[in-house]
C-alpha atoms as a PDB file:
ATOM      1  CA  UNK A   1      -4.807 -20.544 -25.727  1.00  0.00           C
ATOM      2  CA  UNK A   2      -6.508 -21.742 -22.663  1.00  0.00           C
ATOM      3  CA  UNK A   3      -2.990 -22.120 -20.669  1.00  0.00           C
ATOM      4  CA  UNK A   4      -2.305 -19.119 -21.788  1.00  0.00           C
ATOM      5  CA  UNK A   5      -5.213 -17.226 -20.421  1.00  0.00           C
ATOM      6  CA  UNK A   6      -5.056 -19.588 -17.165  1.00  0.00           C
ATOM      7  CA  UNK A   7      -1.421 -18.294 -16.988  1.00  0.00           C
ATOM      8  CA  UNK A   8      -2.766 -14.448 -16.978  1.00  0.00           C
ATOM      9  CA  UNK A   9      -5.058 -14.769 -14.570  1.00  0.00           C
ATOM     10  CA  UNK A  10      -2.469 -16.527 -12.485  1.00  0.00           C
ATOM     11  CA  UNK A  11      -0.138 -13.978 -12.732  1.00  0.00           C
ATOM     12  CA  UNK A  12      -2.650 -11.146 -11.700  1.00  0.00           C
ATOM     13  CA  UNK A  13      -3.487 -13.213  -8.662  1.00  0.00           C
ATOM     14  CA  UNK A  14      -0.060 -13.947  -7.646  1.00  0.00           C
ATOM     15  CA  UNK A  15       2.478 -11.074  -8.736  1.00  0.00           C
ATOM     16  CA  UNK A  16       1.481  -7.504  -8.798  1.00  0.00           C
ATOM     17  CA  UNK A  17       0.379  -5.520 -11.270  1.00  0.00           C
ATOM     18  CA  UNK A  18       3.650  -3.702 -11.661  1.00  0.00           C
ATOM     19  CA  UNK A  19       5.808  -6.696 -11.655  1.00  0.00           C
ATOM     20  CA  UNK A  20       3.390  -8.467 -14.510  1.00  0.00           C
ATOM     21  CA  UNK A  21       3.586  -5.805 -16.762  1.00  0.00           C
ATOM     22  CA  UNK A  22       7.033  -5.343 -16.351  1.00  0.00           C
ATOM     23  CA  UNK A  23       7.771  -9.099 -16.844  1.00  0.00           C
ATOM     24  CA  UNK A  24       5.605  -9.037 -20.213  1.00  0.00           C
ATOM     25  CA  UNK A  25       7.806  -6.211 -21.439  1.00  0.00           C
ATOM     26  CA  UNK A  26      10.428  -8.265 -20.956  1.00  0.00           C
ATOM     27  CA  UNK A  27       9.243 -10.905 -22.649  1.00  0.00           C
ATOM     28  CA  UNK A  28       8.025  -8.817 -25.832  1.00  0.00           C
ATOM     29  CA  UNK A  29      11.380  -6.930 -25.776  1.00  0.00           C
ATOM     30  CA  UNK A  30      13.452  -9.784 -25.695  1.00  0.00           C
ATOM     31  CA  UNK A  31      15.097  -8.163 -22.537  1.00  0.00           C
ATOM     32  CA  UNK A  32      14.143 -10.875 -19.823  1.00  0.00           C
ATOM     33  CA  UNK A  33      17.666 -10.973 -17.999  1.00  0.00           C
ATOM     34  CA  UNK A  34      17.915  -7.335 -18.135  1.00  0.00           C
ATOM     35  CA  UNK A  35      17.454  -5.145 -15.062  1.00  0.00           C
ATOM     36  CA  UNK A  36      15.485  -1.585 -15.499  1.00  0.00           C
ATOM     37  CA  UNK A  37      15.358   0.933 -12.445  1.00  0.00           C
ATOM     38  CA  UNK A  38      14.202   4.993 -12.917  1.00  0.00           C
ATOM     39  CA  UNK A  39      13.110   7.203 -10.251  1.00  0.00           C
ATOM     40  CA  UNK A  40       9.551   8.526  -9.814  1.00  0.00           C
ATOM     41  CA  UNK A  41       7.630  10.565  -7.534  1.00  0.00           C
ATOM     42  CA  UNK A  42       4.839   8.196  -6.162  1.00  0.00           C
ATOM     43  CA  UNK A  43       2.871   7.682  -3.036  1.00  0.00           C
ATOM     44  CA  UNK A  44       3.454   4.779  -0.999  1.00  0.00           C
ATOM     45  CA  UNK A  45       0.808   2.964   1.275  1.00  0.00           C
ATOM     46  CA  UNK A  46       1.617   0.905   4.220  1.00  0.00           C
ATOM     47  CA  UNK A  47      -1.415  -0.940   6.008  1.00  0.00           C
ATOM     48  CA  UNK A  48      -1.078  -2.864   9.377  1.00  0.00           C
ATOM     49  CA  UNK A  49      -3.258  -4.940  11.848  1.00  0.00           C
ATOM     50  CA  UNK A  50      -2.343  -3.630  15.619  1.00  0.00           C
ATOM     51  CA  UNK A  51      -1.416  -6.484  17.673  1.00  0.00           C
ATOM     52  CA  UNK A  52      -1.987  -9.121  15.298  1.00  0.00           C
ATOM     53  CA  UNK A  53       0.934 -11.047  16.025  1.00  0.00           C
ATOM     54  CA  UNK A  54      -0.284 -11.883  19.681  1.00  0.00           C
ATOM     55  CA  UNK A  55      -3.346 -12.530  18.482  1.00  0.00           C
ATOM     56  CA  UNK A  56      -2.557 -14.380  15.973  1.00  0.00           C
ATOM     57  CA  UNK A  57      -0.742 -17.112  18.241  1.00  0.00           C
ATOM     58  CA  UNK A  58      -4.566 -18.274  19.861  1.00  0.00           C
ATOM     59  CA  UNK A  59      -5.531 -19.359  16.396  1.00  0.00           C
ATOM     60  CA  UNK A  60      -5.243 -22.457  14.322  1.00  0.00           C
ATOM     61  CA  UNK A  61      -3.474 -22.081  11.177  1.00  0.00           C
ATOM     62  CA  UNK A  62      -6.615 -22.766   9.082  1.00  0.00           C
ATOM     63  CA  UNK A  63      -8.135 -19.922  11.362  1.00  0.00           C
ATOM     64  CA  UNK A  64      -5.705 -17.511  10.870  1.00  0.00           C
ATOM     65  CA  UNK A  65      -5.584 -17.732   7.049  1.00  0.00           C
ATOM     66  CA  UNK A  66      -8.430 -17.538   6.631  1.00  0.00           C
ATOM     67  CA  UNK A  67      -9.136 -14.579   8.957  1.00  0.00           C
ATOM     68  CA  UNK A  68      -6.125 -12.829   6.621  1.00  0.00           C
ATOM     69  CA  UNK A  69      -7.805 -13.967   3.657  1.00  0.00           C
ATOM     70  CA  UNK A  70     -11.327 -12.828   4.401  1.00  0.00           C
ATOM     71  CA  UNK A  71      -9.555  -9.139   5.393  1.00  0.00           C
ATOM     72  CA  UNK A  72      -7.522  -8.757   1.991  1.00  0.00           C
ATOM     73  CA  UNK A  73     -10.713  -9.593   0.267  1.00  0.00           C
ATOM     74  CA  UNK A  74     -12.209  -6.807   1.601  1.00  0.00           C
ATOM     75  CA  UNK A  75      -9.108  -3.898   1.495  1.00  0.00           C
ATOM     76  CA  UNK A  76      -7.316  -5.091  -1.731  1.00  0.00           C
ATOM     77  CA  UNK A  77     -10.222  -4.231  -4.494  1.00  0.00           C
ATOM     78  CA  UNK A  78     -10.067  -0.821  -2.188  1.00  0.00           C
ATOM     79  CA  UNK A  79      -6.129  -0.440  -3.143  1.00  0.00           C
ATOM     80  CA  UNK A  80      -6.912  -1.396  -6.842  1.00  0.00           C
ATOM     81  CA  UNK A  81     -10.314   0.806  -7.883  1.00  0.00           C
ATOM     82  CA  UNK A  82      -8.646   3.372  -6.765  1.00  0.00           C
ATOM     83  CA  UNK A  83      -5.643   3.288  -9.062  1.00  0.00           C
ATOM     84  CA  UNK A  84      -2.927   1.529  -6.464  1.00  0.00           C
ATOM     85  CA  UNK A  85      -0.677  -1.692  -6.957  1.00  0.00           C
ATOM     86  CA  UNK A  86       0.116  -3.699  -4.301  1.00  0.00           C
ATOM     87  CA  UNK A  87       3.430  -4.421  -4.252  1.00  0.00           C
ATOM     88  CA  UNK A  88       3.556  -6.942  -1.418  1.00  0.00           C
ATOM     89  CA  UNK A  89       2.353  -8.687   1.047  1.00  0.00           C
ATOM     90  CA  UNK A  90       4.462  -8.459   5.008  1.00  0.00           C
ATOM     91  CA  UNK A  91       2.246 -10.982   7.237  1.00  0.00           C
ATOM     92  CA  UNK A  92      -0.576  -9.136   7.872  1.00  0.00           C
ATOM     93  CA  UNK A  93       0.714  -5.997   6.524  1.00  0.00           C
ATOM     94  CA  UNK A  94      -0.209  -4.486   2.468  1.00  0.00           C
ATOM     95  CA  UNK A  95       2.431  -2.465   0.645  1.00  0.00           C
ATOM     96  CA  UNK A  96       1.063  -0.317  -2.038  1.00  0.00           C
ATOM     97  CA  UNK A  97       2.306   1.967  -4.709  1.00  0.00           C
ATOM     98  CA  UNK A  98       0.092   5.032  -6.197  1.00  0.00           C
ATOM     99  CA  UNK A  99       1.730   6.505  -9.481  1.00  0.00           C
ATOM    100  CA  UNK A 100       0.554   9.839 -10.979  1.00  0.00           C
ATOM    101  CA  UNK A 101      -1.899   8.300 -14.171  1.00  0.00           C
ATOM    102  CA  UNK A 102      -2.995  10.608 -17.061  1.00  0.00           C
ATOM    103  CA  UNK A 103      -6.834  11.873 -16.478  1.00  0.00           C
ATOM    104  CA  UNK A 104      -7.013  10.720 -12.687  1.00  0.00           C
ATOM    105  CA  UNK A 105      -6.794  12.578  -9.501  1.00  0.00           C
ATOM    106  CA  UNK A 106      -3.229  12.861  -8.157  1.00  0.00           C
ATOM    107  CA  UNK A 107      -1.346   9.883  -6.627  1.00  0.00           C
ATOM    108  CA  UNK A 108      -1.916  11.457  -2.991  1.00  0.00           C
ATOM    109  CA  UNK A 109      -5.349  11.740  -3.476  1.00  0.00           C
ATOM    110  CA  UNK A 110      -6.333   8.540  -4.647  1.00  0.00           C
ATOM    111  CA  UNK A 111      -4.184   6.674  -2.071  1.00  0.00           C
ATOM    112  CA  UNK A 112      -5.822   8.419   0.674  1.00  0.00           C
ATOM    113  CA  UNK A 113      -9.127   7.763  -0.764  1.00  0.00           C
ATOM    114  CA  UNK A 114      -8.246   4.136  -0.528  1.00  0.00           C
ATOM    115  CA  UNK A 115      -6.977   4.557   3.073  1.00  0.00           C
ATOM    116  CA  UNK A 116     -10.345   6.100   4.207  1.00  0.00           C
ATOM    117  CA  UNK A 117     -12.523   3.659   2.543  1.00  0.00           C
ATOM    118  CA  UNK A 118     -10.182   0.709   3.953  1.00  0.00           C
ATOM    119  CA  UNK A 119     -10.816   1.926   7.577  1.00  0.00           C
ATOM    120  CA  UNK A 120     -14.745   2.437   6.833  1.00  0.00           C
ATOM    121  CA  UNK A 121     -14.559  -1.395   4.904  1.00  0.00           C
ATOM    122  CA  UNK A 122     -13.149  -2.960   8.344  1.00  0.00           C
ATOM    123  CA  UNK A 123     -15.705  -1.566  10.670  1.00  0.00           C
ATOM    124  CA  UNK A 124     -17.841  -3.351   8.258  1.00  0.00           C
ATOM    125  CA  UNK A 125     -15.836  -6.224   8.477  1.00  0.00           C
ATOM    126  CA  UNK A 126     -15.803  -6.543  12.295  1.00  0.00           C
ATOM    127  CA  UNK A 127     -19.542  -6.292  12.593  1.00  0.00           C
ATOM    128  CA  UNK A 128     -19.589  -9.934  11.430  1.00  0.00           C
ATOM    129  CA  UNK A 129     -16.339 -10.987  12.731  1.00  0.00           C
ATOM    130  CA  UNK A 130     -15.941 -12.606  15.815  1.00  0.00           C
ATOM    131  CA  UNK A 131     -11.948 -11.291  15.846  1.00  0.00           C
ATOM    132  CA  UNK A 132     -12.308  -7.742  16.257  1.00  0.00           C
ATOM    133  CA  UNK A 133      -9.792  -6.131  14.175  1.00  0.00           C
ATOM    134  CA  UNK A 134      -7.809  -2.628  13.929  1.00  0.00           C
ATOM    135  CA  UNK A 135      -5.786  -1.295  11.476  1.00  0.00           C
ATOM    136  CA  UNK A 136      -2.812   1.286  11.042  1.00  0.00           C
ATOM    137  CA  UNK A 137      -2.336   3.048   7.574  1.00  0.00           C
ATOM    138  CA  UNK A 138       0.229   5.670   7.154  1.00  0.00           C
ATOM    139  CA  UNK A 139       1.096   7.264   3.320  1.00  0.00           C
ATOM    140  CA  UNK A 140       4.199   9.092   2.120  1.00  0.00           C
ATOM    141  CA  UNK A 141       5.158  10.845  -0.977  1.00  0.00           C
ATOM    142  CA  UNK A 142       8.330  11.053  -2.577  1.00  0.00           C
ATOM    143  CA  UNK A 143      11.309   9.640  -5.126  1.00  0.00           C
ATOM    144  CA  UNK A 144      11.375   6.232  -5.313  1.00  0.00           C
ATOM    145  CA  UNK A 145      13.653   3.961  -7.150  1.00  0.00           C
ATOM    146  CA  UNK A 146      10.928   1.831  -9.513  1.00  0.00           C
ATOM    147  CA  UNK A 147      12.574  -1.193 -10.848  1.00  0.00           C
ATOM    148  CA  UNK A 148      13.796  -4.476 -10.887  1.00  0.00           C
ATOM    149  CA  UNK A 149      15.586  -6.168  -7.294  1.00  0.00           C
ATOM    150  CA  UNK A 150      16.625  -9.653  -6.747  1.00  0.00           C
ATOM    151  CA  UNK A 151      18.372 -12.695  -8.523  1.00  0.00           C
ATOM    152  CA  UNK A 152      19.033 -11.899 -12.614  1.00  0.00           C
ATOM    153  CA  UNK A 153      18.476 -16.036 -13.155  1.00  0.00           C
ATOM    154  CA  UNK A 154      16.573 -17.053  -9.743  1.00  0.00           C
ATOM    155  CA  UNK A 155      14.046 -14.862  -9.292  1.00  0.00           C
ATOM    156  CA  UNK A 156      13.186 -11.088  -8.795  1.00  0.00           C
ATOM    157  CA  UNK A 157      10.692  -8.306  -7.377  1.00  0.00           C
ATOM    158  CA  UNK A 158       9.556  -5.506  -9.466  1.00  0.00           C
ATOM    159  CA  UNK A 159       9.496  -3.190  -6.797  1.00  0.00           C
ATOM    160  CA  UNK A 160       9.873   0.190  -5.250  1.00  0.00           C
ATOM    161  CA  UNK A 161      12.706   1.493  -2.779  1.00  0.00           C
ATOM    162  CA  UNK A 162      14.444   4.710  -1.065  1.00  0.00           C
ATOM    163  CA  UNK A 163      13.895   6.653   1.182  1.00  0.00           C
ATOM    164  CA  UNK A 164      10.276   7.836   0.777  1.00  0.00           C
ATOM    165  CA  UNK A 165       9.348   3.811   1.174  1.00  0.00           C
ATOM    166  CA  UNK A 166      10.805   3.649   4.415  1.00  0.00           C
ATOM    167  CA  UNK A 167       9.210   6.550   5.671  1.00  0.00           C
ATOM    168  CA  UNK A 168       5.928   5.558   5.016  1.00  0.00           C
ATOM    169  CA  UNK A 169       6.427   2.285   7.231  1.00  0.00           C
ATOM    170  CA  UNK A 170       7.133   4.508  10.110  1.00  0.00           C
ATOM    171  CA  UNK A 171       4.408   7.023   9.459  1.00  0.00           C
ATOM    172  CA  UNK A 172       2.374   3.505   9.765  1.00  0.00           C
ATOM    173  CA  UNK A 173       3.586   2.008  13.123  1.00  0.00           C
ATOM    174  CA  UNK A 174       3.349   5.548  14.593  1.00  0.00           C
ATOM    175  CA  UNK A 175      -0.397   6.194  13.142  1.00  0.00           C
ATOM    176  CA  UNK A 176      -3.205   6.501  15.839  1.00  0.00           C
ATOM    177  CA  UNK A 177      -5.293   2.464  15.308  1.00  0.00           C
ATOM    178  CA  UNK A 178      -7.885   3.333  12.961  1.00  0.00           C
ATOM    179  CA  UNK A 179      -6.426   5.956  11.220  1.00  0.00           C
ATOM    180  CA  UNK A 180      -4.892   7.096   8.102  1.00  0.00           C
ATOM    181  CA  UNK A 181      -1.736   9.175   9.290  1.00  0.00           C
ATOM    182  CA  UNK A 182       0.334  10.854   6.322  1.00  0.00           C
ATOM    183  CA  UNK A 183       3.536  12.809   5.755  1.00  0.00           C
ATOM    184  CA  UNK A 184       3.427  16.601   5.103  1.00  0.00           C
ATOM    185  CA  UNK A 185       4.499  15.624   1.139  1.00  0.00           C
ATOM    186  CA  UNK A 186       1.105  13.717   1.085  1.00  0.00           C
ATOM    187  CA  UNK A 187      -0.851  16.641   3.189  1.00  0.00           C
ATOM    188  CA  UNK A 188       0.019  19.400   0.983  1.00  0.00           C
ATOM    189  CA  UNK A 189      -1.363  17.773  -2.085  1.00  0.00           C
ATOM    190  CA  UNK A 190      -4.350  16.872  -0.727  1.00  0.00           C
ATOM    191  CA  UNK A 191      -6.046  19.987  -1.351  1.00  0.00           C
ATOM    192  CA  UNK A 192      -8.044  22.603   0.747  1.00  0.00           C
ATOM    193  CA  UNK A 193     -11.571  20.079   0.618  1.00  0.00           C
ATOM    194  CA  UNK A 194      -9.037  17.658   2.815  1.00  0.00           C
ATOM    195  CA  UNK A 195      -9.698  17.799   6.906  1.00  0.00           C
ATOM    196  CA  UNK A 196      -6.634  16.764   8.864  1.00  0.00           C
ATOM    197  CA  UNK A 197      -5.463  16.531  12.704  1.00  0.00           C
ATOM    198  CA  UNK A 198      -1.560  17.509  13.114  1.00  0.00           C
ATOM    199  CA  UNK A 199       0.961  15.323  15.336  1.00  0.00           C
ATOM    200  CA  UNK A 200       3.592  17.116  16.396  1.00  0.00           C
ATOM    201  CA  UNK A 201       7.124  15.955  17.316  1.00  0.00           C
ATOM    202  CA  UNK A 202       6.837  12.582  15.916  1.00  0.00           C
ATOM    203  CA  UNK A 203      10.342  10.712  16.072  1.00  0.00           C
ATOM    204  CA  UNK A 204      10.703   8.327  12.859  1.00  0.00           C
ATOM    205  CA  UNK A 205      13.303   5.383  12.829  1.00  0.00           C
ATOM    206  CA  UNK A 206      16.226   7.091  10.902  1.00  0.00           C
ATOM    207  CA  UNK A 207      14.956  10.423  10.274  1.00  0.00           C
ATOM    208  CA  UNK A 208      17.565  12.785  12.908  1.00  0.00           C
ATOM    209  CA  UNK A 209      14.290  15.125  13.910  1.00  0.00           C
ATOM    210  CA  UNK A 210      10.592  15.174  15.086  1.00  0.00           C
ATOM    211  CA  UNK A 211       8.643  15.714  12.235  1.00  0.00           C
ATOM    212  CA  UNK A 212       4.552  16.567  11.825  1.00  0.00           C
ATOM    213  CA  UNK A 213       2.302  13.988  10.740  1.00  0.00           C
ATOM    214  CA  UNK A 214      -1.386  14.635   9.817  1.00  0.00           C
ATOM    215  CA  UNK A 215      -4.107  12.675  10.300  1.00  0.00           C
ATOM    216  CA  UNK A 216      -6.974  12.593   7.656  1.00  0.00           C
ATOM    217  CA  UNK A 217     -10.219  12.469   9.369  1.00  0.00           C
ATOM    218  CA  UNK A 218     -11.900  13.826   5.700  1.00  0.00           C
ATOM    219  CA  UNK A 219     -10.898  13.920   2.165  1.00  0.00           C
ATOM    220  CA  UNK A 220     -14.046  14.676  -0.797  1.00  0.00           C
ATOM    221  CA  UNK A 221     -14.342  12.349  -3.057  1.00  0.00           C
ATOM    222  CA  UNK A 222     -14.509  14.592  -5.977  1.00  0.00           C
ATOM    223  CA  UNK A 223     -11.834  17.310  -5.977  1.00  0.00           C
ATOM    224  CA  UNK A 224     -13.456  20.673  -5.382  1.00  0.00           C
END
């Protein structure tokens, strides 16, 4: 029994929540080699550090995990109180999923929410940093492909991908530092409480024309 709850909290330290729950299905089910994928409508976060990498190159290993380590502590519980699951971690960079969930706000909402109160965490954080940080968010909302990717006796990802993923990396590396820059699909759920700067003419890897991104400068946080 102890192993077994060791194992558990394992697993929610070191796979997401999607992937864990999907993996104990699995195992109840009997299905464990089988491969499940649907389609939802979910909205997808992508954070960044700007100019990390550069920076990251004057520090010692030890330094720059834990630098990374200290920052996820602080931006993660953000992602998960308010409903998201990270899906992965890029370097520096947190992937996160927000799925529509009976008797909460919509999937939009709450992943802006988290966006917000991830910017207002690290100006927190760099008061008692000595690395100064800043950080990129950008948020899309779309179809995704929700299922299993990878290796059926190796290894696999329960994960998200499509179209609306990718998007919501470029909104990211095109989002003002310090912001929270979203897609039009995320804007016009937000509701008329929300408070947002347009972009015009933004070019997006792979996307054939400019499109508007808004920046969120306010967002209640109880829908009016």
């Amino acid at each position: 029994e102890r192993r077994l709850i060791a194992y558990k909290e394992a697993s929610a330290l070191f796979i997401s929540e999607g992937a864990r729950q999907a993996a104990e299905e699995r195992a109840t089910h009997g299905t464990l080699h089988a491969f499940r994928a649907d389609e939802r409508i979910v909205s997808v976060m992508f954070s960044d550090l700007v100019g990390f990498t550069p920076m990251s190159s004057k520090l010692k290993p030890s330094e720059l995990i834990n630098l990374l380590n200290d920052y996820f502590d602080q931006m993660c519980p953000l992602v998960k109180d308010h409903g998201g699951d990270i899906d992965k971690f890029i370097g520096d960079a947190i992937m996160a999923v927000f799925e529509e969930e009976r008797g909460q706000d919509a999937a939009p909402i709450r992943a802006v929410r988290a966006a917000l109160g991830m910017q207002r965490a690290l100006e927190v954080f760099n008061r008692t940093s000595t690395i100064q940080l800043a950080m990129r968010i950008g948020i899309n909302t779309g179809p995704v492909v929700r299922g299993d990717l990878g290796s059926k006796v190796v290894r696999r990802d329960y994960t998200v991908i499509g179209d609306t993923v990718n998007q919501a990396n470029r909104y990211e590396a095109r989002c003002p530092p310090g912001a929270v820059l979203v897609s039009r699909s995320t804007k016009d759920l937000l509701g008329d409480g929300a408070r947002v700067r347009e972009i015009e003419g933004l070019a997006l890897k792979g996307v054939a024309e400019p499109v508007t991104g808004y920046v969120v400068e306010y967002l209640p946080e109880e829908r009016l």
